[in-house]
PDB file of N, CA and C in Angstrom:
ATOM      1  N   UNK A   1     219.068-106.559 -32.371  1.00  0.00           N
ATOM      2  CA  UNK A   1     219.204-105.312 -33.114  1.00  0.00           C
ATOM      3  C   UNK A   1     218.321-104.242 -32.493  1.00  0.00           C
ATOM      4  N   UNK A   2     219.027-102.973 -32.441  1.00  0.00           N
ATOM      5  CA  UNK A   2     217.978-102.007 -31.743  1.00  0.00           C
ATOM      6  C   UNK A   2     217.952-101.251 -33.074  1.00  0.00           C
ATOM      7  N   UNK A   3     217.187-100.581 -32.583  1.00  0.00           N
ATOM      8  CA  UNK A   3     216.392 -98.902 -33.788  1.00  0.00           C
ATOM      9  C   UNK A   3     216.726 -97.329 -32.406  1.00  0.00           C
ATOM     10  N   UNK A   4     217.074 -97.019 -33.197  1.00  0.00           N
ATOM     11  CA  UNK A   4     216.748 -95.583 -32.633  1.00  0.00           C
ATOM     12  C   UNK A   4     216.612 -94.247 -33.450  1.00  0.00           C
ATOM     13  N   UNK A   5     216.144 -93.617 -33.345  1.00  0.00           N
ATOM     14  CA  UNK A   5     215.676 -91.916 -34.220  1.00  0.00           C
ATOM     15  C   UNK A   5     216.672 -91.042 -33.801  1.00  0.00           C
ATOM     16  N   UNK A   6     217.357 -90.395 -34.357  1.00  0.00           N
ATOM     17  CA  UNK A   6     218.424 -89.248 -34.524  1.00  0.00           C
ATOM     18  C   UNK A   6     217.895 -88.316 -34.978  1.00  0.00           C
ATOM     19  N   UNK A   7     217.442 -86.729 -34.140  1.00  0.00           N
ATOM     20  CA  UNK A   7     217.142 -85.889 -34.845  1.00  0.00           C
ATOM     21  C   UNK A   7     218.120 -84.764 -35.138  1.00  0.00           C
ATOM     22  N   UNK A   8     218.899 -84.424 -36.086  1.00  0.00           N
ATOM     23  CA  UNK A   8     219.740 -83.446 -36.131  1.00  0.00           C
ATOM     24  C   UNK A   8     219.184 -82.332 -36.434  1.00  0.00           C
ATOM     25  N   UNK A   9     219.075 -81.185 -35.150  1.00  0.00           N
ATOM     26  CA  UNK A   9     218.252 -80.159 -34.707  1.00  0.00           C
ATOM     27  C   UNK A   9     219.117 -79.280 -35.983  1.00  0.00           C
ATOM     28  N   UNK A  10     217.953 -78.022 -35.748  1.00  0.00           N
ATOM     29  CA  UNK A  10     218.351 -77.118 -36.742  1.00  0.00           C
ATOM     30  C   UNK A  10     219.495 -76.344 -36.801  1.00  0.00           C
ATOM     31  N   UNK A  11     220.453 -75.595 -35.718  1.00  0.00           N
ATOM     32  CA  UNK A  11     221.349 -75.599 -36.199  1.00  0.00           C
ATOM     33  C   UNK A  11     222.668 -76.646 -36.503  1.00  0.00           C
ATOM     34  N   UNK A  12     222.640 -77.846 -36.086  1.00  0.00           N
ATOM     35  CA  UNK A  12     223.308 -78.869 -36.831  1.00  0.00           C
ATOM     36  C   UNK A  12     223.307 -78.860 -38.281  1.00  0.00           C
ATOM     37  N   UNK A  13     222.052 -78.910 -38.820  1.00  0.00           N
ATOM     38  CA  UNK A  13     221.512 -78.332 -40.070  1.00  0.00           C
ATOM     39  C   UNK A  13     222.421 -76.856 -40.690  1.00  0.00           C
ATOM     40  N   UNK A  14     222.074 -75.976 -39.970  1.00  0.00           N
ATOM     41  CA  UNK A  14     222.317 -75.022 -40.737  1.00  0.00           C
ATOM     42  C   UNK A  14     224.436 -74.860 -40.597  1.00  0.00           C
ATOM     43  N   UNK A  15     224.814 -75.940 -39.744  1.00  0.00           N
ATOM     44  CA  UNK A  15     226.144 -75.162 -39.576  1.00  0.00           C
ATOM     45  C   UNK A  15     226.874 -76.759 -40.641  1.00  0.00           C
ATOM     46  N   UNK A  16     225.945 -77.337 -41.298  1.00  0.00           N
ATOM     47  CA  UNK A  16     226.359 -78.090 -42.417  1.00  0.00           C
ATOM     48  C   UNK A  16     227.035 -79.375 -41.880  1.00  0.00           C
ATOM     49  N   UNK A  17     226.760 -79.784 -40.596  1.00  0.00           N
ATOM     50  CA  UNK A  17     227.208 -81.179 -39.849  1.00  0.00           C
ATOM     51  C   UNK A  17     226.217 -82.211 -39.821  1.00  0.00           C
ATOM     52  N   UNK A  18     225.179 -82.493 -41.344  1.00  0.00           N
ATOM     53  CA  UNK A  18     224.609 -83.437 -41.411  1.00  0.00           C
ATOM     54  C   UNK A  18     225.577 -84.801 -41.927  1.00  0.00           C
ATOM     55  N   UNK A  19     226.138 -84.916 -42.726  1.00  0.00           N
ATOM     56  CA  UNK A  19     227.228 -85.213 -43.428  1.00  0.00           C
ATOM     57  C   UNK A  19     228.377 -86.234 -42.560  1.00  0.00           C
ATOM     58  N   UNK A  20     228.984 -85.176 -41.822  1.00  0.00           N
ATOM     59  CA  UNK A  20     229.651 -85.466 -40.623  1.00  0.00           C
ATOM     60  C   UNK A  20     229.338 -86.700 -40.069  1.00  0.00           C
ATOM     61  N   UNK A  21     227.914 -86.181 -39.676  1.00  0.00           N
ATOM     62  CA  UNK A  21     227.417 -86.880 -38.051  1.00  0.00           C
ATOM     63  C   UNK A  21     226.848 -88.357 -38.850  1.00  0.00           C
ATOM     64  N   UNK A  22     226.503 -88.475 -40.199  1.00  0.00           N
ATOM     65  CA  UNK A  22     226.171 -89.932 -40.508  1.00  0.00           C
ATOM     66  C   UNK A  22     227.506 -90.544 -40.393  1.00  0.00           C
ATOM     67  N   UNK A  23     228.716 -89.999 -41.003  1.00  0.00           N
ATOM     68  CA  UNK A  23     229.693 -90.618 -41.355  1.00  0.00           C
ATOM     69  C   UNK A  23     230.059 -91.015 -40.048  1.00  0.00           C
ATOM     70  N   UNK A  24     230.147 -90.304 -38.818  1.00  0.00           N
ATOM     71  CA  UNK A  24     231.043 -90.999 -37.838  1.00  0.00           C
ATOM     72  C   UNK A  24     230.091 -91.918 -37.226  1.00  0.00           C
ATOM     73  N   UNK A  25     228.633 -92.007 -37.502  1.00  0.00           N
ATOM     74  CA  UNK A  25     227.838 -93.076 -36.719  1.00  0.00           C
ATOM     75  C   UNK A  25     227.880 -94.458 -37.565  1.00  0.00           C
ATOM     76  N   UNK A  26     228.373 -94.136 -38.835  1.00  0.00           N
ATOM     77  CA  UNK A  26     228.242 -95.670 -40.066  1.00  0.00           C
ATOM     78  C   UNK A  26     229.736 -96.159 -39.279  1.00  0.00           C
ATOM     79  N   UNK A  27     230.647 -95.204 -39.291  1.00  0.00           N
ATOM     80  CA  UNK A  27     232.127 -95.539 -38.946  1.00  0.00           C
ATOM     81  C   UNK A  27     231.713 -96.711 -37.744  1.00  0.00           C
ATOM     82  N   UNK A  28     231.064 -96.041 -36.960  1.00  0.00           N
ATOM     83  CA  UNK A  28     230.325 -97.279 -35.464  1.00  0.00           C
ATOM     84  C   UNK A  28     229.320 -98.408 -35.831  1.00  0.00           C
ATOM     85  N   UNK A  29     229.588 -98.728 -36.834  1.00  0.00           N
ATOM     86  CA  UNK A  29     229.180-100.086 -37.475  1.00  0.00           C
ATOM     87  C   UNK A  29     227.143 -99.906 -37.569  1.00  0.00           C
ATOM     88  N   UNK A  30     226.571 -98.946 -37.205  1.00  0.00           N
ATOM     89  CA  UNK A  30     225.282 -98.739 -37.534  1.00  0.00           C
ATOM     90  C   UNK A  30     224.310 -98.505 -39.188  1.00  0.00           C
ATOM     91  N   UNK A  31     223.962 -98.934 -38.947  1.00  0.00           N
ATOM     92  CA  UNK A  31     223.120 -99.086 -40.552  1.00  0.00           C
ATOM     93  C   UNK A  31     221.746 -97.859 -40.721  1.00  0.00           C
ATOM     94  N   UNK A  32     222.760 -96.891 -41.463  1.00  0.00           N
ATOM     95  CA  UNK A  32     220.698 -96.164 -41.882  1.00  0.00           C
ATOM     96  C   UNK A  32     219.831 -96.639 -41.941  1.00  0.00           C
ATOM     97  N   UNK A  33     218.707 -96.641 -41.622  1.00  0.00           N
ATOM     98  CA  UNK A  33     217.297 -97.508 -42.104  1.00  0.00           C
ATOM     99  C   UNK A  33     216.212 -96.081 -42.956  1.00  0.00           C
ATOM    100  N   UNK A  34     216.452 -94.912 -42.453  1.00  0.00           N
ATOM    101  CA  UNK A  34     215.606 -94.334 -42.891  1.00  0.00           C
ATOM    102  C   UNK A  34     216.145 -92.502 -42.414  1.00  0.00           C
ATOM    103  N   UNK A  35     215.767 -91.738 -43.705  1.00  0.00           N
ATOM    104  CA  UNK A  35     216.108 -90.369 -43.614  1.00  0.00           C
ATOM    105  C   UNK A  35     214.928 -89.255 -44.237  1.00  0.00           C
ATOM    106  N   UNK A  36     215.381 -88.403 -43.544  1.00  0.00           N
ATOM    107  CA  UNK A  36     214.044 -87.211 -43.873  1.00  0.00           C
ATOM    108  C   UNK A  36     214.485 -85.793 -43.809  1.00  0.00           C
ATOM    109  N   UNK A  37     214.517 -84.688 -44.464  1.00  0.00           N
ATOM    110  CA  UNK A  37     215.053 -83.568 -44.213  1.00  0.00           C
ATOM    111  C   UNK A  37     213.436 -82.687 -43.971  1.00  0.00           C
ATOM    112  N   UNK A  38     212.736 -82.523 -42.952  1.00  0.00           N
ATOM    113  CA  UNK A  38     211.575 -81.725 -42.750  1.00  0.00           C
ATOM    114  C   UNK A  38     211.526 -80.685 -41.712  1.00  0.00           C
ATOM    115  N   UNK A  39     210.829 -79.621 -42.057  1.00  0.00           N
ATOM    116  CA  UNK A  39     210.419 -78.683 -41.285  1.00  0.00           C
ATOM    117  C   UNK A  39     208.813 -79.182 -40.452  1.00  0.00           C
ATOM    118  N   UNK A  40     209.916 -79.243 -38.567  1.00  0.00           N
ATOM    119  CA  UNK A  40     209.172 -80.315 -38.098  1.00  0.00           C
ATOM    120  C   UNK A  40     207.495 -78.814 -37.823  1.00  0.00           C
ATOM    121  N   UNK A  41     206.474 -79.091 -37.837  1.00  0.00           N
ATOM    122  CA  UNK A  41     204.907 -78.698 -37.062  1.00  0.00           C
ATOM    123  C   UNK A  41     205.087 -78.554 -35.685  1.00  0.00           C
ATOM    124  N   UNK A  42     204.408 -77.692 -35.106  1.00  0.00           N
ATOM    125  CA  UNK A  42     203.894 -77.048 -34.069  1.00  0.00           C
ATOM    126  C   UNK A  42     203.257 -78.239 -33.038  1.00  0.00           C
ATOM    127  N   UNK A  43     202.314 -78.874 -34.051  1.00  0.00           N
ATOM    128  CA  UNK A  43     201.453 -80.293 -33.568  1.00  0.00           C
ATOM    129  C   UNK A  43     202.890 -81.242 -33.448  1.00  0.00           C
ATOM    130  N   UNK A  44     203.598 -81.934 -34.270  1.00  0.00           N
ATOM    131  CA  UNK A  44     204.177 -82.432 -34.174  1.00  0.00           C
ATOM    132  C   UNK A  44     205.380 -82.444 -32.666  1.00  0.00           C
ATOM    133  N   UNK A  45     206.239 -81.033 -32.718  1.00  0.00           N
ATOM    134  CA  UNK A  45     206.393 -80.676 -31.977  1.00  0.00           C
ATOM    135  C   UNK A  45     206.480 -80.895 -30.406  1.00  0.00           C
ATOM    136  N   UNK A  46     204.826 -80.566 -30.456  1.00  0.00           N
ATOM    137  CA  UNK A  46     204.223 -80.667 -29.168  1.00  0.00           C
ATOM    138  C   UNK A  46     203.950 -82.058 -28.836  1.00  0.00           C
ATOM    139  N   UNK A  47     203.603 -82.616 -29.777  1.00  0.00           N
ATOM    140  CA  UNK A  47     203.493 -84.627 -29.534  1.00  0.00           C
ATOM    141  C   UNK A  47     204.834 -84.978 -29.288  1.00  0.00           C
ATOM    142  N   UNK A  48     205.965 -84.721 -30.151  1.00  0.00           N
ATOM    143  CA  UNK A  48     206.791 -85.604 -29.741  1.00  0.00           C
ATOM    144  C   UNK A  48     207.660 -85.417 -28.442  1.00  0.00           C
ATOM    145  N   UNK A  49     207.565 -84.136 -27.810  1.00  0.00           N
ATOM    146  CA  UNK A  49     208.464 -83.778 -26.661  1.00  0.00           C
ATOM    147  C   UNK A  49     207.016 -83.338 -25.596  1.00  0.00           C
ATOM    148  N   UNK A  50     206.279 -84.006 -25.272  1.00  0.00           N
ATOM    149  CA  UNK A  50     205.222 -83.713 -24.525  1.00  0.00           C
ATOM    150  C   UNK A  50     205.764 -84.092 -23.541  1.00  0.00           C
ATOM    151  N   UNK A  51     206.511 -84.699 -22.874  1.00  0.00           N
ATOM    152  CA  UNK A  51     206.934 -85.555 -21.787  1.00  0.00           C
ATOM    153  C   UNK A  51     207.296 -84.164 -21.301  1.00  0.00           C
ATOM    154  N   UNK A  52     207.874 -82.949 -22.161  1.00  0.00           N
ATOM    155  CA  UNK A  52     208.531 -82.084 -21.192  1.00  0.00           C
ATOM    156  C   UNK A  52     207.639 -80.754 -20.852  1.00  0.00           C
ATOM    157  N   UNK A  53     205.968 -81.272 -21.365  1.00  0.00           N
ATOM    158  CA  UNK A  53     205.613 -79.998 -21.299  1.00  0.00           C
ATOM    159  C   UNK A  53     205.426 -79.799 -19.301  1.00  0.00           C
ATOM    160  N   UNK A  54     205.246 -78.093 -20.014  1.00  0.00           N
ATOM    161  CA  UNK A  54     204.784 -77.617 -18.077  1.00  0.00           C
ATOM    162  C   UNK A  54     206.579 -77.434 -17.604  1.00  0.00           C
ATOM    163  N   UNK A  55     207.407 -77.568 -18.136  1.00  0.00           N
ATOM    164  CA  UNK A  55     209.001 -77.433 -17.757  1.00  0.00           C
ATOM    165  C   UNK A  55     209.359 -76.052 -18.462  1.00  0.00           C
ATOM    166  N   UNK A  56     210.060 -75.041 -17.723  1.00  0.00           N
ATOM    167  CA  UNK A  56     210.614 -74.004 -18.206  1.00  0.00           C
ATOM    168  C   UNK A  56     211.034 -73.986 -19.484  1.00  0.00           C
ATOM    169  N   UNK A  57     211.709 -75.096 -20.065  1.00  0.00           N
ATOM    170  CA  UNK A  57     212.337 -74.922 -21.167  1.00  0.00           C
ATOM    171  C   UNK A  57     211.444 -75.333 -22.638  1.00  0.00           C
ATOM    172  N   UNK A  58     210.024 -76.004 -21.820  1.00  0.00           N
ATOM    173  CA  UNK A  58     208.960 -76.307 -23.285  1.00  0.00           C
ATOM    174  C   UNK A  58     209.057 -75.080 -24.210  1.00  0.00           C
ATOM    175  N   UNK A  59     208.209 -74.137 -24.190  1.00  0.00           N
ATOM    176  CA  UNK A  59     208.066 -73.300 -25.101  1.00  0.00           C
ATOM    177  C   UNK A  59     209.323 -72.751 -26.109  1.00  0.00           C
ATOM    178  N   UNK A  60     210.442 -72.328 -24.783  1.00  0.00           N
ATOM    179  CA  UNK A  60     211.802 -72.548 -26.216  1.00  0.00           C
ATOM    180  C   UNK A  60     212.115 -73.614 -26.904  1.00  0.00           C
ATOM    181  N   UNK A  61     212.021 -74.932 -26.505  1.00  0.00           N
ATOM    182  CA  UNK A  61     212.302 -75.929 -27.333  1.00  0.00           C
ATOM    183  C   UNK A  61     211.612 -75.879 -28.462  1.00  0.00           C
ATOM    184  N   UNK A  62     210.085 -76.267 -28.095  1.00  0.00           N
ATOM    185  CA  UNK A  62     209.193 -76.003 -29.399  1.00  0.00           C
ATOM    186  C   UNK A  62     209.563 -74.913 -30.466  1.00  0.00           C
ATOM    187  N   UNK A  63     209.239 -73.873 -29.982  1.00  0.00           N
ATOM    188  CA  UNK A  63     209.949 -72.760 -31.092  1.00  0.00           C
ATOM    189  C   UNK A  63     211.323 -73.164 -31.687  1.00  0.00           C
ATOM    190  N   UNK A  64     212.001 -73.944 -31.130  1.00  0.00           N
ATOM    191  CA  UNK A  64     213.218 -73.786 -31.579  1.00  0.00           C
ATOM    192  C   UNK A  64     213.500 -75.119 -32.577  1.00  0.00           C
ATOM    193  N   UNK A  65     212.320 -75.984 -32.064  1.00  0.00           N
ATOM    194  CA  UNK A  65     212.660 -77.539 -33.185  1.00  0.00           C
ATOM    195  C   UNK A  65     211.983 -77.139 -34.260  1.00  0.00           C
ATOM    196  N   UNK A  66     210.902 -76.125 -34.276  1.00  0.00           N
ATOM    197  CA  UNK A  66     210.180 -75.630 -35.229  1.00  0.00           C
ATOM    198  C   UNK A  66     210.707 -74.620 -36.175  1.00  0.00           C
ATOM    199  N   UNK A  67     212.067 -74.354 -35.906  1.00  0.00           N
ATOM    200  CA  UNK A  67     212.152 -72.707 -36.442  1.00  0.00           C
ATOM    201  C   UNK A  67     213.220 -72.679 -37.638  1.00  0.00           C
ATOM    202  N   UNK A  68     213.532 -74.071 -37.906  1.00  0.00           N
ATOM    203  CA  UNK A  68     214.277 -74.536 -39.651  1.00  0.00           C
ATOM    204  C   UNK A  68     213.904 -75.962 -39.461  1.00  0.00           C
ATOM    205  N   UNK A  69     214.791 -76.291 -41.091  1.00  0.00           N
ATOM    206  CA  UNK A  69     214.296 -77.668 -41.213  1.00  0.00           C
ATOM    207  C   UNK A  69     215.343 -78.469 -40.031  1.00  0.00           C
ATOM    208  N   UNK A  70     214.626 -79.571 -39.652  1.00  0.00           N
ATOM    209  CA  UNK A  70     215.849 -80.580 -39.318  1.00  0.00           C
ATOM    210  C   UNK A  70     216.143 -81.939 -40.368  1.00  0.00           C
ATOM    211  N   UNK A  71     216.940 -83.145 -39.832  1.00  0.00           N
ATOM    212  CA  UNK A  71     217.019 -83.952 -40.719  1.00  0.00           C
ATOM    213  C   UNK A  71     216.968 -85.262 -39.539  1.00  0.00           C
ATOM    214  N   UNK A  72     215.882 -85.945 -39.664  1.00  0.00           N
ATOM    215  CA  UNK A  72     215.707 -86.905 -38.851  1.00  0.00           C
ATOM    216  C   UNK A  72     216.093 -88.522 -39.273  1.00  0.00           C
ATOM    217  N   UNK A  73     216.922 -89.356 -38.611  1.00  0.00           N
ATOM    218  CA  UNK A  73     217.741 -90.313 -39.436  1.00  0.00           C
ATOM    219  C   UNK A  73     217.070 -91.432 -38.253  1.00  0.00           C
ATOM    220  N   UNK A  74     216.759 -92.711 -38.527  1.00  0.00           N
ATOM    221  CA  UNK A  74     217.056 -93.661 -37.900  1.00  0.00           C
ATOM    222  C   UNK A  74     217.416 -94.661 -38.401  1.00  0.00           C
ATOM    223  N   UNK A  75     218.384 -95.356 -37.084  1.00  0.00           N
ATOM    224  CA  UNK A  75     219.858 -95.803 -37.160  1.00  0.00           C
ATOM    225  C   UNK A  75     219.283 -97.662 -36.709  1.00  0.00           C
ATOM    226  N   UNK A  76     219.741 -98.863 -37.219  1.00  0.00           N
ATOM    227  CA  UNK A  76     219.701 -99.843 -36.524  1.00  0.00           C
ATOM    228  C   UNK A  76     221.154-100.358 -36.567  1.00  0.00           C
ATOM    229  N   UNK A  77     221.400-100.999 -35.412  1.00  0.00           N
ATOM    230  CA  UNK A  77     222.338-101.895 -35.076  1.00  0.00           C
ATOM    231  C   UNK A  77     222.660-102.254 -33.754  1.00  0.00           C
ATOM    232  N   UNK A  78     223.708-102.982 -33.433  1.00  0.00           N
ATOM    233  CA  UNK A  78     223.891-103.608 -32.197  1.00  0.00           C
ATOM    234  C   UNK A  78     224.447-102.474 -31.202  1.00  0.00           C
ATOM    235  N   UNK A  79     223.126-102.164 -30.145  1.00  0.00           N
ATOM    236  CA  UNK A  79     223.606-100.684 -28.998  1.00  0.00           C
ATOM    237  C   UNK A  79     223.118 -99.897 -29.888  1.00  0.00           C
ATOM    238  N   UNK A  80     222.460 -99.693 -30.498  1.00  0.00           N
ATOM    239  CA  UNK A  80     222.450 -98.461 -31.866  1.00  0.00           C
ATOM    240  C   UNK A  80     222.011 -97.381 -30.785  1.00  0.00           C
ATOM    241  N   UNK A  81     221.404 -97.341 -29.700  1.00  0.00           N
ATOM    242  CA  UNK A  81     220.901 -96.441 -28.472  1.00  0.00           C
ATOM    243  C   UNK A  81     222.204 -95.483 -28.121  1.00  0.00           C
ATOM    244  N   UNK A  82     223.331 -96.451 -27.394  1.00  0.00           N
ATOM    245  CA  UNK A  82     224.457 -96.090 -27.027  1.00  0.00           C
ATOM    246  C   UNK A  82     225.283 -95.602 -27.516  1.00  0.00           C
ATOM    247  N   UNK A  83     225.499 -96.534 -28.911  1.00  0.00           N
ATOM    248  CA  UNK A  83     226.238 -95.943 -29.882  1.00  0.00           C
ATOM    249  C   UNK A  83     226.171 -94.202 -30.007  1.00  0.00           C
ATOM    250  N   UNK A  84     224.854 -93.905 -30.368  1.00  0.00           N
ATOM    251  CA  UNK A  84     224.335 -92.865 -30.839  1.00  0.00           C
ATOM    252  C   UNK A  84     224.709 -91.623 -29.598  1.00  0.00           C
ATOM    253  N   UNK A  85     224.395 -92.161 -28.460  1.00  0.00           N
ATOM    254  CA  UNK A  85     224.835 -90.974 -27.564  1.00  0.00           C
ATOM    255  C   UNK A  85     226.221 -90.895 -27.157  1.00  0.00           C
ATOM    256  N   UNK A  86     226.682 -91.913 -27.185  1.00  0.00           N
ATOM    257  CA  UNK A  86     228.453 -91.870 -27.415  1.00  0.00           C
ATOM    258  C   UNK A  86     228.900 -90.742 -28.458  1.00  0.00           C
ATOM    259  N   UNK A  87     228.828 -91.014 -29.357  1.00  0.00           N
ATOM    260  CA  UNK A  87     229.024 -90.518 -30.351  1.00  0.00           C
ATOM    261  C   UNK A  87     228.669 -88.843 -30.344  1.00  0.00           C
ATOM    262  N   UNK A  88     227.468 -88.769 -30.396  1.00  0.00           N
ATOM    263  CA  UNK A  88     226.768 -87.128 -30.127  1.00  0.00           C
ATOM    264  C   UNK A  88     226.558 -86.296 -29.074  1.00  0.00           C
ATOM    265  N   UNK A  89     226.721 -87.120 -27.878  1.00  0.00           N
ATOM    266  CA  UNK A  89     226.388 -86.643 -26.292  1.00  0.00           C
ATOM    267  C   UNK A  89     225.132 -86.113 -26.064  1.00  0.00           C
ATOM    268  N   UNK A  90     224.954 -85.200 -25.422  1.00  0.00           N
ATOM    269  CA  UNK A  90     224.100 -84.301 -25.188  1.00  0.00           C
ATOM    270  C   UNK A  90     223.204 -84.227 -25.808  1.00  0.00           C
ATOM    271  N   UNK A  91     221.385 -84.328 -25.671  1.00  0.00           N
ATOM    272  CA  UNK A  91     220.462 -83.870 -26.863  1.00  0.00           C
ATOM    273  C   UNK A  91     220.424 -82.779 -26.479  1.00  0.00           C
ATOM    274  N   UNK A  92     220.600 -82.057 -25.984  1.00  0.00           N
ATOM    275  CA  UNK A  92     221.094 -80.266 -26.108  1.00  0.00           C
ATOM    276  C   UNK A  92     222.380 -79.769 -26.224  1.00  0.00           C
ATOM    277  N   UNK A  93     221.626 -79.314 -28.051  1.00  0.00           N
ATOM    278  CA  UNK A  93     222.818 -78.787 -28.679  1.00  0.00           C
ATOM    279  C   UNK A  93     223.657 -78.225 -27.681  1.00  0.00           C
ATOM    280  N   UNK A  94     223.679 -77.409 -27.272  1.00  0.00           N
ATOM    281  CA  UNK A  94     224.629 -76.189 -26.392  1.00  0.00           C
ATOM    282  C   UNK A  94     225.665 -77.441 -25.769  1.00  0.00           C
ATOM    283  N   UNK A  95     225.376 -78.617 -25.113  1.00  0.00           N
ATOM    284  CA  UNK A  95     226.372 -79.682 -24.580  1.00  0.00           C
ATOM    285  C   UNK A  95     226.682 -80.549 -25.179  1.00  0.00           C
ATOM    286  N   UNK A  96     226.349 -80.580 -26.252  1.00  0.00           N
ATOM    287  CA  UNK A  96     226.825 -81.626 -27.207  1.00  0.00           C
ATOM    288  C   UNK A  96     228.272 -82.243 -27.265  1.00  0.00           C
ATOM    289  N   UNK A  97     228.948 -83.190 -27.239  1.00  0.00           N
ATOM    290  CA  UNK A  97     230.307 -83.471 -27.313  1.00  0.00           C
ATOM    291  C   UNK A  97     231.301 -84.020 -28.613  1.00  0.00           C
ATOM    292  N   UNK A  98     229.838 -83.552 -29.412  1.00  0.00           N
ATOM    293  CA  UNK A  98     230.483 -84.222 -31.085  1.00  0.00           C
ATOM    294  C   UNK A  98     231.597 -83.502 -31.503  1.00  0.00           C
ATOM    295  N   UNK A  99     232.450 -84.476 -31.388  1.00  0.00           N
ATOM    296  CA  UNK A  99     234.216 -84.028 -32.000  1.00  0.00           C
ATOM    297  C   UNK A  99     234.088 -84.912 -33.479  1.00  0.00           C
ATOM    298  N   UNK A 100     234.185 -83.628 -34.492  1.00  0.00           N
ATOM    299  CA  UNK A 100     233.991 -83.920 -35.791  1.00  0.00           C
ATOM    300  C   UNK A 100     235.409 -83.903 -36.656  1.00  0.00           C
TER     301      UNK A 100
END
């Protein structure tokens, strides 16, 4: 069994495809384990995407995971990794391939 964290960035949020995006990942046989609707911190932020600091695109990201709430889900099941990017594509929104 794997685990993985799903963060559905803020405008996912705001364009009302929280809903959606559980339903077609349960449809892929994955099990919620855990959900949160928060407005992610600055600190936070910066800890969890540090891997990309010093890269052109840090400072917009930050501002931008920071700038509504998101809704952070993690998923277990068999591939739950694969599953998950099958399903959603892209962790940047703008390439995303979720056909809803």
């Amino acid at each position: 069994m794997e685990r993985t964290l799903l963060l559905i960035k803020p405008d996912g949020v705001q364009r009302g495809l929280v809903g959606k995006i559980i339903d077609k990942i349960e449809r892929r046989g994955l099990r919620m384990i855990g959900m949160k609707m928060m407005t992610v911190s600055t600190h936070l932020a910066e800890t969890h995407y540090a891997i990309h600091k010093g890269k052109p695109f840090y400072d917009n990201l930050i501002d931008y995971i920071t700038s509504a709430p998101i809704v952070a889900i993690a998923w277990q099941g068999s591939k739950a990794i694969a599953v998950v990017r099958q399903v959603l594509g892209s962790t940047d929104p703008t390439e995303a391939i979720l056909v809803l």
